[in-house]
Protein backbone atom coordinates (compact mmCIF):
# COMPACT_ATOMS: atom_id res chain seq x y z
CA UNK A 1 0.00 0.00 0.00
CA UNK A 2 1.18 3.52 -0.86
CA UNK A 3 1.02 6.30 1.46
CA UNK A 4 1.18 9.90 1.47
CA UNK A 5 2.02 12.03 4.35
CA UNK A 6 0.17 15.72 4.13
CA UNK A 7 1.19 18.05 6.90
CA UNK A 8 -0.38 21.35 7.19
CA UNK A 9 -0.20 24.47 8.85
CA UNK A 10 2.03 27.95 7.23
CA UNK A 11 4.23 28.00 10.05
CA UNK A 12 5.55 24.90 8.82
CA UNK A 13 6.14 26.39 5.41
CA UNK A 14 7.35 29.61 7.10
CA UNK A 15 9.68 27.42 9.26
CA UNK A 16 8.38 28.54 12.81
CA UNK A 17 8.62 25.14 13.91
CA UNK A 18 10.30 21.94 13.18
CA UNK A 19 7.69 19.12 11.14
CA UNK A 20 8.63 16.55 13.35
CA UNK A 21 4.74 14.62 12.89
CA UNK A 22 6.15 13.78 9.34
CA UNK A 23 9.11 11.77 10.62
CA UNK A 24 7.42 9.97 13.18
CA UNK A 25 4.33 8.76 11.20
CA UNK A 26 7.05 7.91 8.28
CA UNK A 27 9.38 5.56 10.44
CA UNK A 28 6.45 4.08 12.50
CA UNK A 29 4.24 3.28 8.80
CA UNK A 30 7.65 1.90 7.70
CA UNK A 31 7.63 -0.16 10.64
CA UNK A 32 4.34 -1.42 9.98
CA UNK A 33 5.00 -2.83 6.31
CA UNK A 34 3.42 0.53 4.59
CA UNK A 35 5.59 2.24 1.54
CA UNK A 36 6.03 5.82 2.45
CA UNK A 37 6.65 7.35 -0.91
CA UNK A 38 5.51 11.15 -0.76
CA UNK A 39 5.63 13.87 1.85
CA UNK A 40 3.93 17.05 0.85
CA UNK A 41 3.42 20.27 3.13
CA UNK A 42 1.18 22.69 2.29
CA UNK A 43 -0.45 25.80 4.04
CA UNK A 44 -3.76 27.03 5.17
CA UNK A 45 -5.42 28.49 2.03
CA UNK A 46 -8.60 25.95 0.97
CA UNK A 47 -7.42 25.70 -2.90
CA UNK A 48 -3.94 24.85 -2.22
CA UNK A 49 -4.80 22.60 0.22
CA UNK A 50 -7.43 20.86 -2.20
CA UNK A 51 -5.69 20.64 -5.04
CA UNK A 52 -2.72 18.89 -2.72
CA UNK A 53 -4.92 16.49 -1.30
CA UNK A 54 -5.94 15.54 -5.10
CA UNK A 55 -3.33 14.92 -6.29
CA UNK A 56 -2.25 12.94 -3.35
CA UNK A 57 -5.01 10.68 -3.60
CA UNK A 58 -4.62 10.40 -7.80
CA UNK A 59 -0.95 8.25 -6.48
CA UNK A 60 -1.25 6.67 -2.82
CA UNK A 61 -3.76 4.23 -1.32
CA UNK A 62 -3.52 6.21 1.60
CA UNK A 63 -2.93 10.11 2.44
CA UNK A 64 -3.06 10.75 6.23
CA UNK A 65 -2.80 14.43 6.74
CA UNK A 66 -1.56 15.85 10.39
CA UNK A 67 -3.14 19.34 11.41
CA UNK A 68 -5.94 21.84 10.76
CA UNK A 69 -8.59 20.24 13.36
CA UNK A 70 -8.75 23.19 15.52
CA UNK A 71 -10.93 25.53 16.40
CA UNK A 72 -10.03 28.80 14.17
CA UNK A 73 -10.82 29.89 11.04
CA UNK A 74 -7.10 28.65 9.69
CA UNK A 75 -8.26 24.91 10.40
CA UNK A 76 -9.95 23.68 7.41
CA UNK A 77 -8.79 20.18 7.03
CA UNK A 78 -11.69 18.27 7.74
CA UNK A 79 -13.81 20.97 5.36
CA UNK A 80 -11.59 20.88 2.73
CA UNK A 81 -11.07 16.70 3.33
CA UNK A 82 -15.47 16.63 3.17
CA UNK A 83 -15.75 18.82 0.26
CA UNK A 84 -13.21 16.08 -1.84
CA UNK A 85 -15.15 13.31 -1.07
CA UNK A 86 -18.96 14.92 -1.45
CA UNK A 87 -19.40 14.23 2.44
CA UNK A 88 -21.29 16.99 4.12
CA UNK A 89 -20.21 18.22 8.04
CA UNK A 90 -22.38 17.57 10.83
CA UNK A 91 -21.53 17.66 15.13
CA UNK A 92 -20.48 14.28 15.86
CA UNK A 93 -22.52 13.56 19.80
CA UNK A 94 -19.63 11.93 21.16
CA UNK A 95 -16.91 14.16 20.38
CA UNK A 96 -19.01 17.26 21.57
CA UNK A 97 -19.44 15.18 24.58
CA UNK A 98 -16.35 14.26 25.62
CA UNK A 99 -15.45 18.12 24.65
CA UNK A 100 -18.02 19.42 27.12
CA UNK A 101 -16.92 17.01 29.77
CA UNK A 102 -13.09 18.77 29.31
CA UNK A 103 -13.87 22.41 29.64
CA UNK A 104 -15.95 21.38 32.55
CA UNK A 105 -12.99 19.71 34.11
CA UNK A 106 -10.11 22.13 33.36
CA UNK A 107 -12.71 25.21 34.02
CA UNK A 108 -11.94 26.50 30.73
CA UNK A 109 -14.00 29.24 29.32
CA UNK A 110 -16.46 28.02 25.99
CA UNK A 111 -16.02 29.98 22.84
CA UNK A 112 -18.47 29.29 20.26
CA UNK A 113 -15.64 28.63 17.61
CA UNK A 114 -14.51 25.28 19.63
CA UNK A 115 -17.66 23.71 18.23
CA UNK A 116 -15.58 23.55 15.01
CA UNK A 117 -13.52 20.88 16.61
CA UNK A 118 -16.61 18.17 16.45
CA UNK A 119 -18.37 19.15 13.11
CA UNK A 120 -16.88 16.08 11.16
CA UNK A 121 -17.69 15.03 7.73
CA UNK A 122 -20.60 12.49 7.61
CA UNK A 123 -20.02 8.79 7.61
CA UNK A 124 -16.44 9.32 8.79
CA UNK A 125 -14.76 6.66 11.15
CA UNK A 126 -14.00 8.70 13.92
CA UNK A 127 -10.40 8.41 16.03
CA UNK A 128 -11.49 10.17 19.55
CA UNK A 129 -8.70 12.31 20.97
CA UNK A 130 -7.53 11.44 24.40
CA UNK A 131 -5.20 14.03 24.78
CA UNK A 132 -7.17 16.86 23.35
CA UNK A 133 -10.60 17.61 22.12
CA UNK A 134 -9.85 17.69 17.46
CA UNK A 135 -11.12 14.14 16.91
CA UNK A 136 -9.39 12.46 13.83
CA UNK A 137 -11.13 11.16 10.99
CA UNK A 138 -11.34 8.17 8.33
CA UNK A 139 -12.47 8.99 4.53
CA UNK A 140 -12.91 6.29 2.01
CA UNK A 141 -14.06 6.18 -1.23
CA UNK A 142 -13.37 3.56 -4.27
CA UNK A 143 -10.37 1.88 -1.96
CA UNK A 144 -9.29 5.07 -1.02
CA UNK A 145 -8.64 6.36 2.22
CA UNK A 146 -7.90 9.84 3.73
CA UNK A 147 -7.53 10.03 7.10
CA UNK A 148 -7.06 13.36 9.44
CA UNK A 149 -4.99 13.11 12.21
CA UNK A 150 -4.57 16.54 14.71
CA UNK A 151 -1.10 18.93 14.42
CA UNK A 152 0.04 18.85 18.06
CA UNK A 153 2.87 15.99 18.78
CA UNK A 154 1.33 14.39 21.61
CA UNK A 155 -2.13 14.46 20.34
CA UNK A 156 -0.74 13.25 17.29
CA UNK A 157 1.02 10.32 18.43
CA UNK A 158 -1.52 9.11 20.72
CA UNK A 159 -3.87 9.00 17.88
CA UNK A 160 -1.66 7.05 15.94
CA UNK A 161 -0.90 4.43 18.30
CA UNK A 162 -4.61 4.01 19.70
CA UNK A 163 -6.70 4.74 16.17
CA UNK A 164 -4.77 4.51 13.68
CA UNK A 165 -2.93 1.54 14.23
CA UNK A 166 -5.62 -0.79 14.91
CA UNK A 167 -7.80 0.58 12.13
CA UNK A 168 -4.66 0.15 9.75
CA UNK A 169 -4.25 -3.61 11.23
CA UNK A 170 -8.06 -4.12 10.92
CA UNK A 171 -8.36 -3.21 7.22
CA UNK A 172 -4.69 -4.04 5.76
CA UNK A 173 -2.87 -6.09 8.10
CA UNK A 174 0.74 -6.13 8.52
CA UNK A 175 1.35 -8.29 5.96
CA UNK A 176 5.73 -7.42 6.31
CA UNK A 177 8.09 -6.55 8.97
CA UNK A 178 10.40 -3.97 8.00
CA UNK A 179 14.14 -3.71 10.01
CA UNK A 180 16.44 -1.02 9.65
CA UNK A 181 20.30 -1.70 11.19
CA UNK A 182 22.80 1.39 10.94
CA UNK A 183 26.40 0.87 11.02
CA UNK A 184 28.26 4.12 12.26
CA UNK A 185 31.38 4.83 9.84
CA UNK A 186 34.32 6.93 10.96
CA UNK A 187 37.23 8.11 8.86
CA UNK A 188 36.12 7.80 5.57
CA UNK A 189 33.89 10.59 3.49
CA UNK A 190 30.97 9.79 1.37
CA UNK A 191 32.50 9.69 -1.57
CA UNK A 192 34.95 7.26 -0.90
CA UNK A 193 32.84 5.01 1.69
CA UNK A 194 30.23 4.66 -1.59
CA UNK A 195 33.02 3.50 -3.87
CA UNK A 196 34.27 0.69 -1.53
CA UNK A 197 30.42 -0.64 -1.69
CA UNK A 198 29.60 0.74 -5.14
CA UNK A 199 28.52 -2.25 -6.59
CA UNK A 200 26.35 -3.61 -3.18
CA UNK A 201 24.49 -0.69 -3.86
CA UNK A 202 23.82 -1.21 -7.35
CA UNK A 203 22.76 -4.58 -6.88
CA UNK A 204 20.30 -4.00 -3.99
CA UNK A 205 16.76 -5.15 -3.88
CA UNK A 206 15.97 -6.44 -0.36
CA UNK A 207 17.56 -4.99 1.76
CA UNK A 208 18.22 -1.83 0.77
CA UNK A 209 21.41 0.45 1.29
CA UNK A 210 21.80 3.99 1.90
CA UNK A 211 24.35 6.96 2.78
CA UNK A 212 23.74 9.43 5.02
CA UNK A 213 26.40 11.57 6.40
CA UNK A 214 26.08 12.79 10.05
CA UNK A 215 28.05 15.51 12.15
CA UNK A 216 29.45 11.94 14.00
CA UNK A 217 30.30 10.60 10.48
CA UNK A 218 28.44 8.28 8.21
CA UNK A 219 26.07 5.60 8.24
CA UNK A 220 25.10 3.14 6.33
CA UNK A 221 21.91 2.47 7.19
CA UNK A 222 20.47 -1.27 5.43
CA UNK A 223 16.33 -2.04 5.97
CA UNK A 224 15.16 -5.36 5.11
CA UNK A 225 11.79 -6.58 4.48
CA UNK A 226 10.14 -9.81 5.49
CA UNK A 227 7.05 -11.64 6.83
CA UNK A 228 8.75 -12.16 9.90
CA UNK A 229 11.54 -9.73 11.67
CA UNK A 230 13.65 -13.02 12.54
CA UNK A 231 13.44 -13.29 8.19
CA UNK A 232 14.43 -9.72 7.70
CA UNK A 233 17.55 -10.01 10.49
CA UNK A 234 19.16 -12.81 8.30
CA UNK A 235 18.53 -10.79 5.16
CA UNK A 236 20.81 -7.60 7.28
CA UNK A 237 23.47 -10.03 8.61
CA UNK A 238 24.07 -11.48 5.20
CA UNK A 239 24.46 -7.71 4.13
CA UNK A 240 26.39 -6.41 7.26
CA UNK A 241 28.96 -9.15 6.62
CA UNK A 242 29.45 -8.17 3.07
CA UNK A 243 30.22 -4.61 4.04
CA UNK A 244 32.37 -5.47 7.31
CA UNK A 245 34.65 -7.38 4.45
CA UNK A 246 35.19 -4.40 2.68
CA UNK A 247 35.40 -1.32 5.57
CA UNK A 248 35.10 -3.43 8.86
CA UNK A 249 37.84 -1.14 10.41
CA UNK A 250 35.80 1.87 9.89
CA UNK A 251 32.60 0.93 11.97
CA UNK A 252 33.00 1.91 15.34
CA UNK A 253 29.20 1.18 16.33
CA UNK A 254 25.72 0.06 15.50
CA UNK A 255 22.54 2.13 15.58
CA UNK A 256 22.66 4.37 18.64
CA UNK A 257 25.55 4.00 20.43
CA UNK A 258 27.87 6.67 20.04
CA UNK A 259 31.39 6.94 20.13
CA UNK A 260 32.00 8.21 23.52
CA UNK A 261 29.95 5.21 24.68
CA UNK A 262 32.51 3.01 22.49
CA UNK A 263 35.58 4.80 24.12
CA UNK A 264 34.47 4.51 27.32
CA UNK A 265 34.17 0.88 27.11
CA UNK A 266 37.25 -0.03 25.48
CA UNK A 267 39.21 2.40 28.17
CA UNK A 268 36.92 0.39 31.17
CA UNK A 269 37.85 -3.10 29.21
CA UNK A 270 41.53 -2.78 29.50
CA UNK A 271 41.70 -1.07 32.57
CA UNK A 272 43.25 2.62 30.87
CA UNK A 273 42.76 5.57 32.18
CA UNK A 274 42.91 8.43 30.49
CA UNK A 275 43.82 12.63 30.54
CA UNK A 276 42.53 15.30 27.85
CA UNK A 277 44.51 19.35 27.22
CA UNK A 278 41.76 20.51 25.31
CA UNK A 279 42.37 24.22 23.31
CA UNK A 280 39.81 24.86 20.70
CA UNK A 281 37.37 22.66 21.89
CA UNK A 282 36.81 24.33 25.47
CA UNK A 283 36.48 20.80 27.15
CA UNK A 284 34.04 19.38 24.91
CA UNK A 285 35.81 16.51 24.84
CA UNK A 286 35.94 15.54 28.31
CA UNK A 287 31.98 16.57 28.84
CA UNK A 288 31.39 13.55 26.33
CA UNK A 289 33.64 11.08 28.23
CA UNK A 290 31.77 12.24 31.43
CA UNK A 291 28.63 12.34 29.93
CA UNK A 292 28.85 8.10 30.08
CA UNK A 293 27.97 7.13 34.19
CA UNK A 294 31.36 5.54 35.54
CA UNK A 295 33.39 8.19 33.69
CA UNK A 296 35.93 8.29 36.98
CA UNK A 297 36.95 4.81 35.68
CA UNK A 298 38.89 5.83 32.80
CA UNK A 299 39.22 9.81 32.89
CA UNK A 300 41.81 10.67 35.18
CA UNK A 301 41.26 14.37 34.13
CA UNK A 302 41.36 17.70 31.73
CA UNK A 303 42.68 20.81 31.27
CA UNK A 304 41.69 23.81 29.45
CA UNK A 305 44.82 25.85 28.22
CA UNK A 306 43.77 28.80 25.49
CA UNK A 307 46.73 30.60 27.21
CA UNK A 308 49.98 29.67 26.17
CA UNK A 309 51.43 30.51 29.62
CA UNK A 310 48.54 27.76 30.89
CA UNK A 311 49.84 25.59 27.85
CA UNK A 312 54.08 25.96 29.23
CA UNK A 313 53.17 25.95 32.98
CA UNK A 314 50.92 22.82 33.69
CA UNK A 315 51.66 20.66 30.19
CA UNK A 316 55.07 22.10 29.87
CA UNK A 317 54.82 23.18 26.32
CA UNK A 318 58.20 24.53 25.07
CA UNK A 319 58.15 28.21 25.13
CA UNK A 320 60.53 28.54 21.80
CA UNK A 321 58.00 26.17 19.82
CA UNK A 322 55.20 28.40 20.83
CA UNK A 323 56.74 31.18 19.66
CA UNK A 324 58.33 29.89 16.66
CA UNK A 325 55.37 28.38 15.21
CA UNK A 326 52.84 29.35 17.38
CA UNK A 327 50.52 27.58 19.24
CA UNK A 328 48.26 25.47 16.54
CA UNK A 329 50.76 23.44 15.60
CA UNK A 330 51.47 19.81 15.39
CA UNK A 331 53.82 19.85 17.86
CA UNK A 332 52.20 21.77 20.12
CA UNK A 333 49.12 19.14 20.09
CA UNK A 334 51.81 16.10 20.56
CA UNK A 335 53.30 17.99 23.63
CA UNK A 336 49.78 18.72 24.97
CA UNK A 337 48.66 14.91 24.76
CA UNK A 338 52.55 13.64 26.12
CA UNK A 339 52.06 16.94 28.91
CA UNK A 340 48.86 16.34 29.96
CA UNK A 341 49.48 12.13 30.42
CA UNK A 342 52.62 13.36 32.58
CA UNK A 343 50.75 15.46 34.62
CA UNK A 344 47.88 12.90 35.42
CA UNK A 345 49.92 10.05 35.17
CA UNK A 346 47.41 8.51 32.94
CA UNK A 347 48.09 5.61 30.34
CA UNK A 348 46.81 7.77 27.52
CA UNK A 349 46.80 11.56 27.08
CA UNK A 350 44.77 13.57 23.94
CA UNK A 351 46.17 17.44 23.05
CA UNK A 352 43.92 19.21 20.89
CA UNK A 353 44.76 22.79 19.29
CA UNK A 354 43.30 24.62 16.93
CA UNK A 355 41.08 27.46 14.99
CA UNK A 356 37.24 27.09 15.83
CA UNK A 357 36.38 30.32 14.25
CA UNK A 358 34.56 32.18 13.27
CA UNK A 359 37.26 34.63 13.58
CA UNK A 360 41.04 34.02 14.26
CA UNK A 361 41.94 32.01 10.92
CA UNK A 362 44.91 33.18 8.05
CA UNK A 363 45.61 32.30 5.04
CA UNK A 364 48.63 29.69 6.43
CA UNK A 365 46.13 29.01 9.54
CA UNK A 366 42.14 28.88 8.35
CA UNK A 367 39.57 28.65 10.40
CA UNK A 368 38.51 25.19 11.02
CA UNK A 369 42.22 23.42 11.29
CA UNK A 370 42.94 21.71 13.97
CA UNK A 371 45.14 19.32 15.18
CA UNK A 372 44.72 16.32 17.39
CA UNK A 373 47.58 14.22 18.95
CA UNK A 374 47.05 10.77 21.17
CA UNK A 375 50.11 10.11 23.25
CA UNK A 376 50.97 6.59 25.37
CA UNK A 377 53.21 3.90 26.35
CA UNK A 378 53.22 3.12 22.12
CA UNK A 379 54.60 6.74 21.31
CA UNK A 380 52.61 9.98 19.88
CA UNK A 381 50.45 10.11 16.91
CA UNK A 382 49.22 13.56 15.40
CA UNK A 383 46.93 14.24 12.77
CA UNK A 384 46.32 17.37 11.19
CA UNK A 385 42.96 18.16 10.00
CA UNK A 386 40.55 20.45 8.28
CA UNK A 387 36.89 20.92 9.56
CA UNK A 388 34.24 22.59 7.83
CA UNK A 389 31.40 24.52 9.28
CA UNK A 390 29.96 26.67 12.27
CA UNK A 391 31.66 27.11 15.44
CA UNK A 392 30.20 24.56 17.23
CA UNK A 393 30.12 22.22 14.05
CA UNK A 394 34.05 22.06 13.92
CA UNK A 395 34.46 21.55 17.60
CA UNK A 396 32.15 18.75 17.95
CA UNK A 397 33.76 17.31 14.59
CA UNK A 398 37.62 17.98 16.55
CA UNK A 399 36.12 15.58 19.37
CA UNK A 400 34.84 13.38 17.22
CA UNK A 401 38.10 12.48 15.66
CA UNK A 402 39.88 12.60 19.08
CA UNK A 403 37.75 9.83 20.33
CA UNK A 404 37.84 8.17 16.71
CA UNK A 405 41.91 8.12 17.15
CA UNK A 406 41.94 6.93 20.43
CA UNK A 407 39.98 4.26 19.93
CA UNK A 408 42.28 3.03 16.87
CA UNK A 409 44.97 3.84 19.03
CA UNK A 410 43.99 1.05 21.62
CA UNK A 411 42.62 -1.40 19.30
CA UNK A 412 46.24 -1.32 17.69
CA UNK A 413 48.33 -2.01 20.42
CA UNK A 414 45.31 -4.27 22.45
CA UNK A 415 45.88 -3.65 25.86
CA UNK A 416 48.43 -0.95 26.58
């Protein structure tokens, strides 16, 4: 069955706030065997909205629109919904009911305008709203369905999983499963991550590959379908395999666990402990190790040092170096890292220097270099590297690529 999603509402056009009804209804339809294929947004003017809703229905099974059930003038989903299938609007008695009983309860003041909220279209299923008073609606006509679901999240969401779901089971079934897995890449770009699994991608049917680059990195994300989710698991393990074979090395998790979460546990497994001199990134990296409970078993400690009389005093940074080549160099980052382990008397030690921006970059220097150096028992390793974006964009990235070197850096030499 083919479904399309119609939001509505102009501040979602105007981008006042964020269409996140659209994302949920797509991943839990997904879920339930249903092909997603269209997401359309359109405002609060009747002729737009009608002529959207047409042509929706001309190409999916199903168009479930989220929005336009309230009570002012601007809400004319349900009219505009009634008017496309010939249904005429009438008070549904239980919905003004249950809408009575509510203002009663939360002694809110009636305004004649909320009786909009329970003038449906006649012979429509009705979902009844639990966590509001704009009951949702079922239209069908010649195998077609369109089906009116409120605008506020919560409302939204319960409606879904209450109405919508059992009327979706009752009519359709679930006659697949459909499993997404998402391997987290690190260290390779886009580009180059497609052309090591150019030709899995090519050749896909079931299941299905796809890129999507992340401020972590990016993922691969592979979604199988079967009758049974035990059928579509096999079908992503036969893929996963296929792709560990070709860039194993640059997975460093699976679905939601994040890097820090990976660090943390290799520094826990082999008993390391750890010790950060952070520059540009103003102690973002150690606020991601801490941000894993049990962080005092690996994170000895951190330093800030934007000073360079911070950088020669407690990491003992040579003074000549910094003023030879100043202090966003490579060698300033590998003295950091070797500095900082010293002074914490930590297995492992991380320097990080660079240009965050916006200002503060040259021509030799630009904004968004930076380098990163992991020091231990096994020597120092720098890298230097070039981060694009906003501020906060290329510090995140910087920690990112810390945590994504020491993590090689212990799987290397196993247990330090």
């Amino acid at each position: 069955m083919i479904v399309e999603i119609v939001t509505t509402g102009s501040e979602l056009l105007l981008g006042q706030i964020v269409n996140t009804n659209a994302a949920y209804m797509s991943s839990r339809l997904n879920d339930l065997g249903f092909d997603v294929l269209y997401q359309t947004t359109v405002g609060d003017n009747h002729d737009r909205m009608k002529a959207v809703l047409e042509h929706a229905l001309s190409r999916a099974d199903i168009v479930i629109t989220s929005g336009g059930l309230g009570p002012t003038q601007g809400d004319i989903t349900k009219e505009v919904s009634a008017e496309i299938f010939g249904r005429k609007m009438k008070v549904h008695e239980e919905s003004k009911r249950r809408m009575e009983e509510k203002f009663i309860q939360r002694h809110v003041t009636w305004t004649e305008n909320n009786m909009r909220q329970v003038i449906l279209p006649e012979g429509a299923e009705v979902f009844l709203n639990y966590n509001g008073i704009a009951s949702g609606v079922v239209l069908e006509n010649n195998g077609k369905y369109l089906i009116n679901l409120p605008g506020p999240p919560s409302e939204m969401k319960d409606m879904f999983e209450r109405s919508l779901k059992p009327f979706l089971k009752r009519k359709f079934g679930f006659k697949h499963v459909i499993v997404s897995k998402v391997l987290n890449t690190m260290g390779l770009g886009e580009s180059l991550l497609e052309t090591k699994i150019k030709d899995l991608i090519l050749a896909q049917s079931n299941p299905t590959l796809a890129l999507l680059i992340r401020p972590a990195g990016v993922i691969i994300r592979i979604t199988a379908k079967a009758d049974t989710r035990e059928q579509a698991e096999i079908l992503i393990e036969e893929m996963e395999a296929k792709i560990r074979e070709r860039v194993g090395k640059y997975i460093y998790s699976i679905d939601d666990e994040k890097m820090e979460q990976v660090v943390a546990k290799l520094l826990k497994d082999n008993c390391l402990k750890v010790a950060c001199a952070e520059s540009c990134t103003g102690g973002m990296l150690s606020q991601r190790l801490t941000s894993i409970p049990g962080s005092s078993a690996y994170l000895d400690g951190s330093v800030v040092t934007y000073s360079n009389d911070i950088k020669m005093k407690f990491l003992c940074v040579d003074e000549n170096l910094l003023k030879s080549k100043g202090a966003v160099c490579a060698e300033v980052a590998g003295q950091m890292a070797e500095g900082i382990m010293q002074l914490m008397e930590a297995n492992l030690g991380i320097g990080i220097t660079g240009i965050a921006g916006p200002t503060g970059g040259s021509k030799e220097k630009p904004v968004g270099l930076v380098y990163i150096a992991v020091a231990g028992k096994y020597g120092t390793k720098v890298t230097e590297n070039y981060f694009s974006g906003e501020r906060d964009q290329i510090r995140y990235r910087a920690t990112q690529q810390a945590l994504s070197m020491l993590r090689h850096y212990i799987m290397e030499h196993d247990k330090l």
